[in-house]
C-alpha atoms as a PDB file:
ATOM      1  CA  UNK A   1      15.286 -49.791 -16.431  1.00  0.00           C
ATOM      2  CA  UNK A   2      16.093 -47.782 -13.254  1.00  0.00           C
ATOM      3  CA  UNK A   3      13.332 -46.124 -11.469  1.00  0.00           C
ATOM      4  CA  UNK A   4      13.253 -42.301 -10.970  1.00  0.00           C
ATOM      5  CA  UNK A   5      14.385 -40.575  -8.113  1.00  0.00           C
ATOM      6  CA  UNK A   6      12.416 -37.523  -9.074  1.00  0.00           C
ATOM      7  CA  UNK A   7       8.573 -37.320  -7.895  1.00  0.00           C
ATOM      8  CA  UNK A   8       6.045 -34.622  -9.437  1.00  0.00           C
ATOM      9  CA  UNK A   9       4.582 -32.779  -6.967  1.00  0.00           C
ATOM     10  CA  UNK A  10       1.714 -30.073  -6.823  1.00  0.00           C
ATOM     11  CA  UNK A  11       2.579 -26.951  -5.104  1.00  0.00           C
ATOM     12  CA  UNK A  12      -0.742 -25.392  -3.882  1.00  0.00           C
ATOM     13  CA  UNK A  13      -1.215 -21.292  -3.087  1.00  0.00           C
ATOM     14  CA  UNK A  14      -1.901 -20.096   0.833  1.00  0.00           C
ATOM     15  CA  UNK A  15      -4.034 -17.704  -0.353  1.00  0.00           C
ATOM     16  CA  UNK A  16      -6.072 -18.815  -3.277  1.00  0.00           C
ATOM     17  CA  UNK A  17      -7.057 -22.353  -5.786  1.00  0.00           C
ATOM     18  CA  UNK A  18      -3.737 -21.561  -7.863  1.00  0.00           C
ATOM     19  CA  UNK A  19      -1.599 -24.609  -8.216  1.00  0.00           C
ATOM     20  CA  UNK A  20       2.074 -25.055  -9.996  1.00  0.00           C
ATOM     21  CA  UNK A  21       3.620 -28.133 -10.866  1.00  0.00           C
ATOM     22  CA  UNK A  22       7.225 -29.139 -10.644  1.00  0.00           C
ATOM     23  CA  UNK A  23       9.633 -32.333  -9.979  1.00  0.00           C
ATOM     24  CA  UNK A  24      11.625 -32.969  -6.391  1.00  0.00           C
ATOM     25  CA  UNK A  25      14.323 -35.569  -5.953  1.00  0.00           C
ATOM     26  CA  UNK A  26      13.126 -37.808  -3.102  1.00  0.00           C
ATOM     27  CA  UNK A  27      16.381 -38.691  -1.700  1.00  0.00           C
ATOM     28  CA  UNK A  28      17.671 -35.294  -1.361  1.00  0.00           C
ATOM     29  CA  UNK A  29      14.693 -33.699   0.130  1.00  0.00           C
ATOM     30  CA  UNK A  30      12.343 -35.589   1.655  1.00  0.00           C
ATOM     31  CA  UNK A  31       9.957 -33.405   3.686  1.00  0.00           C
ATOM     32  CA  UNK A  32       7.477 -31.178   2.016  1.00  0.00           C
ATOM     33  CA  UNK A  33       8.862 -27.870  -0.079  1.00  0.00           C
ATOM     34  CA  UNK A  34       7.382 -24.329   0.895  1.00  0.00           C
ATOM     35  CA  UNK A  35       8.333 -22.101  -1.623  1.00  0.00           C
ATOM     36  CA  UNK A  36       7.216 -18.025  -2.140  1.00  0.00           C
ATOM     37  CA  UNK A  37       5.855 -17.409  -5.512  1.00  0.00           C
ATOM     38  CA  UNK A  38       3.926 -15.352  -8.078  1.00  0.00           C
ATOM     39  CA  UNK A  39       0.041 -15.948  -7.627  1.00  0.00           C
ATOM     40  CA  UNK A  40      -1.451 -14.572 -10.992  1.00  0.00           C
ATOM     41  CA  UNK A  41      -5.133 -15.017  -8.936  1.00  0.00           C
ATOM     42  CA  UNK A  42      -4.034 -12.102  -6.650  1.00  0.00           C
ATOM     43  CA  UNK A  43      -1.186  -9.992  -8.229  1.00  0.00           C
ATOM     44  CA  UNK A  44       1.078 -11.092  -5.424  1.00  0.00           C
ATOM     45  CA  UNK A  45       4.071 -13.277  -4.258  1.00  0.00           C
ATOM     46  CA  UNK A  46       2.749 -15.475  -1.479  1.00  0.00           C
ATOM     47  CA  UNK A  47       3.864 -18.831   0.033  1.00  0.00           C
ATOM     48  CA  UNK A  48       3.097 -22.411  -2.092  1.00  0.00           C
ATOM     49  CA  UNK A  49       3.148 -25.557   0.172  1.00  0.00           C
ATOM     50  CA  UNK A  50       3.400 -29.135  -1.471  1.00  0.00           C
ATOM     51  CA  UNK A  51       0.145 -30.674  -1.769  1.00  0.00           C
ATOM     52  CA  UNK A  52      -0.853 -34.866  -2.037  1.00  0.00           C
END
């Protein structure tokens, strides 16, 4: 069986603990995603980084 080219990732809030989890394709981007979100913690949209 062929291995995945999809990796799960943790993206982790600037501002508080909060942490989302989603799926990347390696080969297609393969420095870390930044992405602005809804933190339920703090009522606001703020900026997720990817996390180890």
């Amino acid at each position: 069986m062929a291995s995945s080219k999809r990796e799960k990732i943790k993206l982790k809030s600037s501002k508080s603990a909060y942490i989302y989890t989603s799926e990347k394709n390696k080969s297609s981007t393969p420095e870390r995603i930044t992405l602005k979100k809804y933190d339920p913690t703090i009522r606001e949209r703020c900026e997720f980084k990817e996390a180890k």
